[in-house]
N, C-alpha and C. Protein backbone atom coordinates (compact mmCIF):
# COMPACT_ATOMS: atom_id res chain seq x y z
N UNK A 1 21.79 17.99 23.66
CA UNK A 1 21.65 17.79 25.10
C UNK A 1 22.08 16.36 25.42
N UNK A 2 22.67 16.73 26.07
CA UNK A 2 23.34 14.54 26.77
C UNK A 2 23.10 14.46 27.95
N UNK A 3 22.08 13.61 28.04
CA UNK A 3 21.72 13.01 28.78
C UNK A 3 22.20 12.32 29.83
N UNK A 4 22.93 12.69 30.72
CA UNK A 4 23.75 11.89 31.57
C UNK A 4 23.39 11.85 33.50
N UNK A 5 21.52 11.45 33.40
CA UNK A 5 21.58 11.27 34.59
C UNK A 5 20.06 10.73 34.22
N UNK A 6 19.07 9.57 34.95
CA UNK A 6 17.85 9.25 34.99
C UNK A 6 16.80 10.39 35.49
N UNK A 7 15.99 10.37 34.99
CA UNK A 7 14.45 11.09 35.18
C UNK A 7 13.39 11.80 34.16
N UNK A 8 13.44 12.66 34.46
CA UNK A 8 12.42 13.71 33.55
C UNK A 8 13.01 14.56 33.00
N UNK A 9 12.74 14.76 31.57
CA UNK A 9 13.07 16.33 30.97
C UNK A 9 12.07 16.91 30.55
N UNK A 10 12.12 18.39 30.70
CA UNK A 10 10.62 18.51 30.62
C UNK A 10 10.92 19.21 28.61
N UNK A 11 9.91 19.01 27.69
CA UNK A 11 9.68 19.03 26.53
C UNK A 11 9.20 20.26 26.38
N UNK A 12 9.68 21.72 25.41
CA UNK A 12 9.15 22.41 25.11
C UNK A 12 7.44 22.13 24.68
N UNK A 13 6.44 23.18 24.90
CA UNK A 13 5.70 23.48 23.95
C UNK A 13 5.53 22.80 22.82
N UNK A 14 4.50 22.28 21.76
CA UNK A 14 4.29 22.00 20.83
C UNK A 14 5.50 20.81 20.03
N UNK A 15 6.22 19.96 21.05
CA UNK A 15 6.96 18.92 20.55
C UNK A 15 6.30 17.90 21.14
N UNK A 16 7.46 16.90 20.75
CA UNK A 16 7.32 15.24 21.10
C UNK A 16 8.55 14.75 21.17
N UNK A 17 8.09 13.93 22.03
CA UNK A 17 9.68 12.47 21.94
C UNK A 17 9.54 11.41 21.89
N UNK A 18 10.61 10.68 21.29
CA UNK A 18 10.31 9.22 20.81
C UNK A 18 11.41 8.85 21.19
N UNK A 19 11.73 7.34 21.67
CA UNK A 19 12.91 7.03 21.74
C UNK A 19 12.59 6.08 20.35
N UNK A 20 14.40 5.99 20.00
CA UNK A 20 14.50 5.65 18.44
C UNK A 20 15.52 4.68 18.65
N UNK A 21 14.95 3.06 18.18
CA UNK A 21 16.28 2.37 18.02
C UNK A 21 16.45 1.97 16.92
N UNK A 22 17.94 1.87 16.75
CA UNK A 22 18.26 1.38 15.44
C UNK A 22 19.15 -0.25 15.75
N UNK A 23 18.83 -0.81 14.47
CA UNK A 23 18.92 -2.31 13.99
C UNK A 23 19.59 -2.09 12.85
N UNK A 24 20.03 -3.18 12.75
CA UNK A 24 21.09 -3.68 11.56
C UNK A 24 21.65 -5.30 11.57
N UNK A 25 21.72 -5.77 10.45
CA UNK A 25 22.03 -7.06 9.69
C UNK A 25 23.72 -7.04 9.08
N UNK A 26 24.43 -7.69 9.48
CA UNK A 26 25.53 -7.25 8.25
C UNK A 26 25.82 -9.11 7.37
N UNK A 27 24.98 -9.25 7.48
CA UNK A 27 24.86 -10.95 6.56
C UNK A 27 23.53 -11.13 6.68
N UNK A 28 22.99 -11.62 5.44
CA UNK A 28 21.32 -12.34 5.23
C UNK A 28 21.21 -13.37 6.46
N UNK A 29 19.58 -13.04 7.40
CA UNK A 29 19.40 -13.73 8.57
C UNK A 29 19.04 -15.26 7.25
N UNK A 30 19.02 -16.29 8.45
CA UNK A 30 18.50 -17.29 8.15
C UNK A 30 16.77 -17.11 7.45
N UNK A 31 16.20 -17.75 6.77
CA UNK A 31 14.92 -17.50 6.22
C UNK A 31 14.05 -18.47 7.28
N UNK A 32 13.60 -18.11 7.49
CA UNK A 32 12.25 -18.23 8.35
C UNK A 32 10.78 -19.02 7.72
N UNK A 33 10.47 -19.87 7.88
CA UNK A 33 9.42 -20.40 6.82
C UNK A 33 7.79 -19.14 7.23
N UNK A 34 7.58 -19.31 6.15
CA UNK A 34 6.35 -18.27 6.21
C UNK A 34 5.24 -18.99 5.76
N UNK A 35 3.69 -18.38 5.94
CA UNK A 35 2.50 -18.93 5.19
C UNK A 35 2.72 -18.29 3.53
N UNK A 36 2.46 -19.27 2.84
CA UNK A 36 1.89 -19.04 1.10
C UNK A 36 0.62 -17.76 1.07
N UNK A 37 1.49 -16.67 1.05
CA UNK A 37 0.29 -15.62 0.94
C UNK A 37 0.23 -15.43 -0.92
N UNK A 38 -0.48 -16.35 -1.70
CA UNK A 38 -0.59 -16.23 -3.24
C UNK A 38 -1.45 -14.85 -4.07
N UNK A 39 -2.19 -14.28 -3.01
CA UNK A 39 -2.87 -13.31 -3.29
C UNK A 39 -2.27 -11.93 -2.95
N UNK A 40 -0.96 -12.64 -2.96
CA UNK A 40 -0.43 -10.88 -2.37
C UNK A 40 0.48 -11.13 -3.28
N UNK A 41 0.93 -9.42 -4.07
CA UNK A 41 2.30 -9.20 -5.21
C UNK A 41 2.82 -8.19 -4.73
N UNK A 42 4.12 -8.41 -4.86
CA UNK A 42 5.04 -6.60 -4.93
C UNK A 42 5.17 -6.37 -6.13
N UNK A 43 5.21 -4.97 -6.17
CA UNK A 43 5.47 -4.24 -7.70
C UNK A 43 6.62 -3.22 -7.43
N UNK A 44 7.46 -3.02 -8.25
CA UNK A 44 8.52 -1.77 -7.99
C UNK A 44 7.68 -0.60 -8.67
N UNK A 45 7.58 0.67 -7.96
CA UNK A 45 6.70 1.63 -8.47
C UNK A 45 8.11 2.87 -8.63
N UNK A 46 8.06 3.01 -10.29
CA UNK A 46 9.36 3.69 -10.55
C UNK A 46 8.62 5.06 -10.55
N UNK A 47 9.18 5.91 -9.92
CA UNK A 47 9.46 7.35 -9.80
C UNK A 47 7.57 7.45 -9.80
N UNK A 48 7.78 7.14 -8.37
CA UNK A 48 6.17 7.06 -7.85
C UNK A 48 5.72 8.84 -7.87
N UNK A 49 4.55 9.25 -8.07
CA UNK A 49 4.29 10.16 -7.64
C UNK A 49 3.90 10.48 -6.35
N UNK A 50 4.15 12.12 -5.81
CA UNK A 50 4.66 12.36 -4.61
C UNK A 50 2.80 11.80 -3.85
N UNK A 51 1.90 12.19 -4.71
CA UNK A 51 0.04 12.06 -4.21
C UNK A 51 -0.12 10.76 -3.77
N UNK A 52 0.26 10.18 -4.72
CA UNK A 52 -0.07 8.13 -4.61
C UNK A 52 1.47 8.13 -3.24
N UNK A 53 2.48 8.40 -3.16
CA UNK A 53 3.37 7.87 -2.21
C UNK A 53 2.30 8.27 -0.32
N UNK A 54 2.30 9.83 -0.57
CA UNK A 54 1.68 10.25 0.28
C UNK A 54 0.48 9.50 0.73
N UNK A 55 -1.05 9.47 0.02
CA UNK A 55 -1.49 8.58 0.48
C UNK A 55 -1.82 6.73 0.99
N UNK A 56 -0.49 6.39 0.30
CA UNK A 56 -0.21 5.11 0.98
C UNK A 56 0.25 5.13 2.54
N UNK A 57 1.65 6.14 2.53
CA UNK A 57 2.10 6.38 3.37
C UNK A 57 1.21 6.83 4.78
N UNK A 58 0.38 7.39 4.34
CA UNK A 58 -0.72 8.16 5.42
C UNK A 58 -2.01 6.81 6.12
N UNK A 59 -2.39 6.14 4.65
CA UNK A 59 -3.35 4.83 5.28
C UNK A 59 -2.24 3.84 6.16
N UNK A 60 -1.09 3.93 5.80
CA UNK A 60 -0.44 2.93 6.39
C UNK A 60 -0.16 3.46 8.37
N UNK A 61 0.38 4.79 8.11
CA UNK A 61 0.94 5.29 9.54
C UNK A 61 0.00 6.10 10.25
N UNK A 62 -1.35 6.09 9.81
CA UNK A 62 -2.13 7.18 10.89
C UNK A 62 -2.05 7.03 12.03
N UNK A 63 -2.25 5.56 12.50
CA UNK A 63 -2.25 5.13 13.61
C UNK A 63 -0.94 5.38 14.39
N UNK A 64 0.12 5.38 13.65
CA UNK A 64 1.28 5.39 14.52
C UNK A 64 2.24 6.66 14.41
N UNK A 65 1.37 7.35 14.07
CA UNK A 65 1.80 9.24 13.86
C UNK A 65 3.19 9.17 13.02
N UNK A 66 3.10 8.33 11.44
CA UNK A 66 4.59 8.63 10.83
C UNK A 66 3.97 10.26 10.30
N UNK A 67 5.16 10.58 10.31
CA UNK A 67 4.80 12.39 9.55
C UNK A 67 6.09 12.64 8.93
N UNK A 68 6.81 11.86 8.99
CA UNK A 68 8.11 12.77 8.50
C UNK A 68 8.17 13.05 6.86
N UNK A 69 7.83 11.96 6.06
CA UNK A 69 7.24 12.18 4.49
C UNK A 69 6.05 13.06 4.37
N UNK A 70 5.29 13.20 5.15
CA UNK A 70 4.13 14.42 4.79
C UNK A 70 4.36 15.27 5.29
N UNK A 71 5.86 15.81 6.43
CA UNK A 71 6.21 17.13 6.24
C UNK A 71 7.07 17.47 5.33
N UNK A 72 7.56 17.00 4.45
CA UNK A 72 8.57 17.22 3.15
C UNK A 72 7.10 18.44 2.43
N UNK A 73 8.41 19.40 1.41
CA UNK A 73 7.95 19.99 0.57
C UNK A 73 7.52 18.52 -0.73
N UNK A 74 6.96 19.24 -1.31
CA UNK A 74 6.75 18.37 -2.17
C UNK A 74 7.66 18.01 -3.57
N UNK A 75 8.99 19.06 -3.29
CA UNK A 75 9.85 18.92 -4.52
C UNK A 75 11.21 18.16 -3.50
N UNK A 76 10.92 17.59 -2.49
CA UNK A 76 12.08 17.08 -1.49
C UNK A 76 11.43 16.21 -1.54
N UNK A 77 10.42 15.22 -1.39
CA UNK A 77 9.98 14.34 -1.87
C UNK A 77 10.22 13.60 -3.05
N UNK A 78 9.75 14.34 -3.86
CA UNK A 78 9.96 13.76 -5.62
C UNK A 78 11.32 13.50 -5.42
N UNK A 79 12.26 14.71 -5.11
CA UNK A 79 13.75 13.96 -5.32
C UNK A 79 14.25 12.77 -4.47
N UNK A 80 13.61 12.37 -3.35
CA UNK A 80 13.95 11.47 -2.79
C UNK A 80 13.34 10.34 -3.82
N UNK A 81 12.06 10.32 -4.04
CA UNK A 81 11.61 9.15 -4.47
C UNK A 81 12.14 8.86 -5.96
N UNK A 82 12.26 9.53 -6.93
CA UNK A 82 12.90 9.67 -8.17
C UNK A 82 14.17 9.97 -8.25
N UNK A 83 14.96 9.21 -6.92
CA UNK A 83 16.22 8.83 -6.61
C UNK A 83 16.70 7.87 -7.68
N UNK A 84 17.16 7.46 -8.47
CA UNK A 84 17.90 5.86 -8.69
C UNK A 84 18.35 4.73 -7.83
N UNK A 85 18.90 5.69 -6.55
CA UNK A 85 19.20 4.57 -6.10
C UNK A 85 18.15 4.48 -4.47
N UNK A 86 17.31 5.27 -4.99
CA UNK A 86 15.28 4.61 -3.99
C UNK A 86 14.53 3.75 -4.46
N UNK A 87 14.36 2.64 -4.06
CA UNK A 87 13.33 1.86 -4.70
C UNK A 87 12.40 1.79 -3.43
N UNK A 88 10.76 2.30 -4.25
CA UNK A 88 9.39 2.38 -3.82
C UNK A 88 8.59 0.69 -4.39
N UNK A 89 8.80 0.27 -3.65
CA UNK A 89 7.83 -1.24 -3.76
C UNK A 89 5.85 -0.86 -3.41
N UNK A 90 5.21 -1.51 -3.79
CA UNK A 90 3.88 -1.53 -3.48
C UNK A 90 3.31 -3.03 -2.92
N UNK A 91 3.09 -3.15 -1.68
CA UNK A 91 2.44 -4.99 -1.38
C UNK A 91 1.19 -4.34 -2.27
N UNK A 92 0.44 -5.21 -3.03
CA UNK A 92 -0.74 -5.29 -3.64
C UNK A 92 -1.51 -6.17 -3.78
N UNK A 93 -3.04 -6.28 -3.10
CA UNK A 93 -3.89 -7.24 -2.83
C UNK A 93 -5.10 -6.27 -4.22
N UNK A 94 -5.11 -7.87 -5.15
CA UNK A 94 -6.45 -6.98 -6.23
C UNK A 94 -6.29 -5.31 -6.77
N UNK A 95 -4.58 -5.49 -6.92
CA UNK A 95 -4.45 -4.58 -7.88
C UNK A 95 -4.41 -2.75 -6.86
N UNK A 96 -4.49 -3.14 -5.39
CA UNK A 96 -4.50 -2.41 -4.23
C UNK A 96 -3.93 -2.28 -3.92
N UNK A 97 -2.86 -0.82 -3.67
CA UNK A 97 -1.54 -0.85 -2.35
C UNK A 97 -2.08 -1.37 -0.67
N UNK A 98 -1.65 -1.70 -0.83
CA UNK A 98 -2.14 -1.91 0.99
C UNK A 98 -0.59 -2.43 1.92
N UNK A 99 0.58 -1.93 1.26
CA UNK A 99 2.24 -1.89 1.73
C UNK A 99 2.81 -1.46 1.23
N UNK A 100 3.84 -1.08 2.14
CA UNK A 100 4.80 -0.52 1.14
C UNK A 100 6.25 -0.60 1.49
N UNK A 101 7.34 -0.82 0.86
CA UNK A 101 8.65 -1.25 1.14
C UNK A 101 9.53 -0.26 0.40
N UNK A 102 10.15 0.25 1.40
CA UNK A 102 11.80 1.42 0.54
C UNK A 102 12.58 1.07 0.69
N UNK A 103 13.47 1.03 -0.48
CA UNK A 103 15.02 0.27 0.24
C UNK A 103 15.77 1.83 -0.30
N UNK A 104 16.90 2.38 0.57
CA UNK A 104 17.28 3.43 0.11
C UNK A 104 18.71 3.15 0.38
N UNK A 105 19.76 3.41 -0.85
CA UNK A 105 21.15 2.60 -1.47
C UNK A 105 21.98 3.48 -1.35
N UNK A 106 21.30 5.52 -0.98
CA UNK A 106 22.70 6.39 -1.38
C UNK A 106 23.49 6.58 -0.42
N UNK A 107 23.85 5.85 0.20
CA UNK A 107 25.36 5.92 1.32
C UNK A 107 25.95 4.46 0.52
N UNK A 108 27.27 4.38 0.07
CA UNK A 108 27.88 3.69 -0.89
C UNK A 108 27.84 2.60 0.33
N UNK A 109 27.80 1.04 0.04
CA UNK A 109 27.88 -0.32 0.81
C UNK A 109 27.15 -0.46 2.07
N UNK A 110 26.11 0.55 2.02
CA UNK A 110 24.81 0.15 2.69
C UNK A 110 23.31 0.28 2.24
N UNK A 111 22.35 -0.46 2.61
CA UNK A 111 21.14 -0.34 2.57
C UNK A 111 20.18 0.33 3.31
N UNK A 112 19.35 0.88 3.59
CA UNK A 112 18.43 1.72 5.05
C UNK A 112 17.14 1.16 4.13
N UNK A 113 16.40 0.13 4.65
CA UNK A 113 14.89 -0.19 5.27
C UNK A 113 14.33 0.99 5.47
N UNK A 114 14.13 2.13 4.48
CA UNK A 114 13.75 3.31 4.91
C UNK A 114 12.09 3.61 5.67
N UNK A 115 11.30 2.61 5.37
CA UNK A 115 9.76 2.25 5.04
C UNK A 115 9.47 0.91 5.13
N UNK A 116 9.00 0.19 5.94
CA UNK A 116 8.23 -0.74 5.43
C UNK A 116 6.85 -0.77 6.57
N UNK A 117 5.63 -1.00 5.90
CA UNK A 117 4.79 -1.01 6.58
C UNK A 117 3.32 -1.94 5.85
N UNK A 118 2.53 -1.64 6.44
CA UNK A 118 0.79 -2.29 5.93
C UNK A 118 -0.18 -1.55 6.29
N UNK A 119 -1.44 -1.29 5.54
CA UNK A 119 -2.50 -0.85 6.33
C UNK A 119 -3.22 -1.89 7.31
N UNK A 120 -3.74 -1.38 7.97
CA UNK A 120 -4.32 -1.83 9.47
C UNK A 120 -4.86 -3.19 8.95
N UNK A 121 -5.78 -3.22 7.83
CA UNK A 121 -6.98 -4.58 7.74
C UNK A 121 -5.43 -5.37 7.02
N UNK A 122 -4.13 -5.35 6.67
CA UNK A 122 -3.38 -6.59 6.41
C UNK A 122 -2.57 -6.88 7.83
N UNK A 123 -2.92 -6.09 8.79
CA UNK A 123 -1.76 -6.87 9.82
C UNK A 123 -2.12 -8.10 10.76
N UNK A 124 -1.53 -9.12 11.08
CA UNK A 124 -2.10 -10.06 11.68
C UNK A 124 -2.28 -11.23 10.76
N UNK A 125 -1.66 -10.95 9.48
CA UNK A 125 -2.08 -11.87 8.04
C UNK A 125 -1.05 -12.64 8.12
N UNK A 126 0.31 -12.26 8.35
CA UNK A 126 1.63 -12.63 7.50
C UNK A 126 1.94 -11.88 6.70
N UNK A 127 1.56 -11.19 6.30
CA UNK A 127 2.04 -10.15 5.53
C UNK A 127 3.35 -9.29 5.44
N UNK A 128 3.31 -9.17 6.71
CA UNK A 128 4.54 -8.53 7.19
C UNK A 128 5.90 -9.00 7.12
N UNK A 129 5.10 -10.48 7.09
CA UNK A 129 6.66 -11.58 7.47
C UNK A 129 6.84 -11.68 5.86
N UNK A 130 5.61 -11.59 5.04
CA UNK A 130 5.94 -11.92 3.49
C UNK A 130 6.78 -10.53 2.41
N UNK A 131 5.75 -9.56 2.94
CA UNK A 131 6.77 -8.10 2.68
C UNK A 131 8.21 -7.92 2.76
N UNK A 132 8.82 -8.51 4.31
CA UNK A 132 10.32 -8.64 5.14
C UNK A 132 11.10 -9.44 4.50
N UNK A 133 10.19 -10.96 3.94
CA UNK A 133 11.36 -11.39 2.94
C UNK A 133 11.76 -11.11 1.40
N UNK A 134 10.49 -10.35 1.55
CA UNK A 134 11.19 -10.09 0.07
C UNK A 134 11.88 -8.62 0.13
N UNK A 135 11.95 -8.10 1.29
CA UNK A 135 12.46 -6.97 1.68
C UNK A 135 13.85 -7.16 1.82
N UNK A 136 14.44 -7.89 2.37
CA UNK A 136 15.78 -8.57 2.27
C UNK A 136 16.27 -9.42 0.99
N UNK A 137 15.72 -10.00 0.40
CA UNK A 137 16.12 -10.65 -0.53
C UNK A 137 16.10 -9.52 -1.61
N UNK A 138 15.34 -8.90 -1.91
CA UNK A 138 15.82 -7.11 -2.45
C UNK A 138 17.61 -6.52 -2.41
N UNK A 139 17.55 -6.60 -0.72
CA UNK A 139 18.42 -5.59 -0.25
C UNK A 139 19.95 -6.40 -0.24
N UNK A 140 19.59 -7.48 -0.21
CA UNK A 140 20.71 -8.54 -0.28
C UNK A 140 21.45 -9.02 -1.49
N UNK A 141 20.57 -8.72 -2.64
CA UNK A 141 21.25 -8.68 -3.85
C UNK A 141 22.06 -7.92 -4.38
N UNK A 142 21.94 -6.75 -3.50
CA UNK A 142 23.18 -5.78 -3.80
C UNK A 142 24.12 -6.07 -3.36
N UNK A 143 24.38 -6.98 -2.13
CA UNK A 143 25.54 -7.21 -1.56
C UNK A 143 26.30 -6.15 -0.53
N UNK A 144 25.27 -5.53 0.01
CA UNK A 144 25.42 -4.27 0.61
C UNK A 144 26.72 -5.01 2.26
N UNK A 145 27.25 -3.82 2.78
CA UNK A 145 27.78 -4.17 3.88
C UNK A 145 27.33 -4.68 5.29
N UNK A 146 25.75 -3.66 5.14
CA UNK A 146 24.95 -3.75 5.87
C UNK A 146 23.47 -3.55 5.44
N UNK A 147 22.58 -3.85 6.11
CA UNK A 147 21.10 -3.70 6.04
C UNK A 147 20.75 -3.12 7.27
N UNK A 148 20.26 -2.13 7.22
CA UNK A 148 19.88 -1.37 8.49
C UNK A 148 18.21 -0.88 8.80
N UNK A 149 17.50 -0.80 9.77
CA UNK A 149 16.65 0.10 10.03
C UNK A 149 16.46 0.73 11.09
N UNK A 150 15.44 1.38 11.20
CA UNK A 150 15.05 2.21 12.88
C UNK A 150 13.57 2.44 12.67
N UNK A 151 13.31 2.03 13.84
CA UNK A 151 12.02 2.20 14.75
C UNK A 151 11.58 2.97 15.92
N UNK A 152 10.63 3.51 16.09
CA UNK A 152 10.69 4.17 17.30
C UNK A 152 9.08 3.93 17.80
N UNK A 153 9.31 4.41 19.54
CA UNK A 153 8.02 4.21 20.43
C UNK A 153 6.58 5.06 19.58
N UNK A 154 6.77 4.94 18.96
CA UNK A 154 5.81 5.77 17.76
C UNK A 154 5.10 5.08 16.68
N UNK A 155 5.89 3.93 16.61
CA UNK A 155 5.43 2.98 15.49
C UNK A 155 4.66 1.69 15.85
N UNK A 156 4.07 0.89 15.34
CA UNK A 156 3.09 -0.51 15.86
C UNK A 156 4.08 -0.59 16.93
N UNK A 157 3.28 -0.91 18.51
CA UNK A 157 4.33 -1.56 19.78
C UNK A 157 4.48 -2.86 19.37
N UNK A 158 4.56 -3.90 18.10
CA UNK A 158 5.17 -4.86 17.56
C UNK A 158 6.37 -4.82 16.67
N UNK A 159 6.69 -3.46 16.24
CA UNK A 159 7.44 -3.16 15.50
C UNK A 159 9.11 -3.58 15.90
N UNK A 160 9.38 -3.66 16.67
CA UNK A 160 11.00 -3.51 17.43
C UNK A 160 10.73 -5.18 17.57
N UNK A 161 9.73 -5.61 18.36
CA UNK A 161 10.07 -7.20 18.20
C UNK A 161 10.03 -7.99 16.44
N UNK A 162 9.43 -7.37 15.76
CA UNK A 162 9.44 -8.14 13.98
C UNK A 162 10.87 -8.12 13.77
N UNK A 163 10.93 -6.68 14.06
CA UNK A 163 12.56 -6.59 13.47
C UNK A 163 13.57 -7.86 14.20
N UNK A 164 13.94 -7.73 15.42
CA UNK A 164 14.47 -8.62 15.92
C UNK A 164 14.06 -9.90 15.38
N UNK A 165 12.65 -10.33 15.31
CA UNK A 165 13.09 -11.89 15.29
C UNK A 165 12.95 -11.94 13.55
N UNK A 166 13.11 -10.86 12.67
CA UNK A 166 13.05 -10.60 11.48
C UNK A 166 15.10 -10.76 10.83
N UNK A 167 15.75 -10.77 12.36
CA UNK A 167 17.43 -10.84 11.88
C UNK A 167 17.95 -9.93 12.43
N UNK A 168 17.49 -8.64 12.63
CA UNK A 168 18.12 -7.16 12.90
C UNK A 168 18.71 -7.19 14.17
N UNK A 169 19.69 -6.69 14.53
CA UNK A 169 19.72 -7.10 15.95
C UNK A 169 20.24 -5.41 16.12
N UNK A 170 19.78 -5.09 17.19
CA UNK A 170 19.90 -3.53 17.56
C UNK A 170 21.34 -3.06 18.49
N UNK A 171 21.52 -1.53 17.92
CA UNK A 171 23.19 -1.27 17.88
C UNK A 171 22.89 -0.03 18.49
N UNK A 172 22.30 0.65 18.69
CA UNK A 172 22.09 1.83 19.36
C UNK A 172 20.16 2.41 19.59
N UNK A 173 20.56 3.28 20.38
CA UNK A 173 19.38 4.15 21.19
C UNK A 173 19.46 5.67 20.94
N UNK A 174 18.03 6.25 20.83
CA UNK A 174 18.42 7.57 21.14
C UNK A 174 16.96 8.30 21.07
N UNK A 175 17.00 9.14 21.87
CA UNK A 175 15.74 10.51 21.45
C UNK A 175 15.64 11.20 20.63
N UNK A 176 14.67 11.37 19.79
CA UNK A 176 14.44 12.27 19.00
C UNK A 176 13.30 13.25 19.47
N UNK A 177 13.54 14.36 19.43
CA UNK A 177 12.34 15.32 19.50
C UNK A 177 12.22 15.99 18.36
N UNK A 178 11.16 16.66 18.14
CA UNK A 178 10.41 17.13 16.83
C UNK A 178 9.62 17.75 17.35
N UNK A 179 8.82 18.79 15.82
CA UNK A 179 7.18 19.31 16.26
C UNK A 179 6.37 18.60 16.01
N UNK A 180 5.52 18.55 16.83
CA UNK A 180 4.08 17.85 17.24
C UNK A 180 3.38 18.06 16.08
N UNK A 181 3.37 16.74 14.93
CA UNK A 181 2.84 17.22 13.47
C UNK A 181 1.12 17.21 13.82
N UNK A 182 0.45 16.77 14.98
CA UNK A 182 -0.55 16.83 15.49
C UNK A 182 -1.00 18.59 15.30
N UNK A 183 -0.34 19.28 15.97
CA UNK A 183 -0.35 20.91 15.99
C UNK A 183 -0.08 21.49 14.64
N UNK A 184 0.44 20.97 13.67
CA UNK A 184 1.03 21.32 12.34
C UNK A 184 0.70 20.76 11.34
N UNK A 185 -0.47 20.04 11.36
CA UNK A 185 -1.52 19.58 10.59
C UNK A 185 -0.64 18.47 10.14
């Protein structure tokens, strides 16, 4: 459907809409000085299982209705995550996930920010800003063409400004509709 006039559309039954923007980097932003968060580590978690991905994923996005990894079967999962070229990071406070960072490599000379997030009690820390650089400095060692992500009206209403003053600068818009994973458990 194209959209080519202002107002209302009205939404089937049992969906949703989000508007979705996407961001992208095509050179490492300048680094940004951050606070010394010493109590926080990333770990690369190789060929995570689909239980432990899921419930990170779930403490991290309740609030902001992510569903698209907990509607995967569970053998579309595993193959995403036991990708080679997926890397599943863990932020870890005391040996605790409490973040999590995807960098996903399989489109040849780009990167996709597939994931990055925190549970609720790390936001407001720095954390985010400490996750982001090492989220790039990750994604940048490949030498990729680009670094990309997307966000939508669905996610923290801080989310679209991190990114921006995080380097990303945004290249397109769009709607997505879906089923209401609310109705679909």
């Amino acid at each position: 459907m194209l959209l080519d006039r202002d107002g209302y559309y009205d939404l089937p039954p049992g969906k949703i809409a989000t508007v979705v923007t996407f961001l992208e980097m095509t050179e490492p932003a300048p680094r940004r000085p951050g606070p010394t968060l010493s109590h926080l580590t990333l770990r690369r978690v190789e060929r995570p299982d689909p239980g432990w991905y899921r419930d990170l994923y779930r403490r991290i996005g309740r609030d902001w209705l992510w569903f698209s990894r907990l509607a995967l079967p569970e053998d579309a999962l595993r193959a995403i995550l036991h990708d080679p070229l997926v890397e599943v990071h863990a932020l870890e406070v005391a040996g605790r996930a409490e973040g999590l960072l995807e960098l996903d490599r399989r489109v040849a000379d780009e990167i996709e920010l597939a994931f990055l997030g925190l549970t609720a009690g790390m936001v407001g820390q720095g954390a985010g800003r400490w996750l982001m650089d090492r989220a790039q400095a990750l994604a940048w060692a490949h030498r990729p063409r680009r670094f990309w992500v997307h966000t939508c009206t669905l996610d923290h209403p801080g989310a679209l400004g991190f990114y921006l003053r995080s380097g990303f600068r945004a290249y397109r818009r769009a709607v997505e509709v879906a089923d209401d994973p609310r109705l679909t458990g």
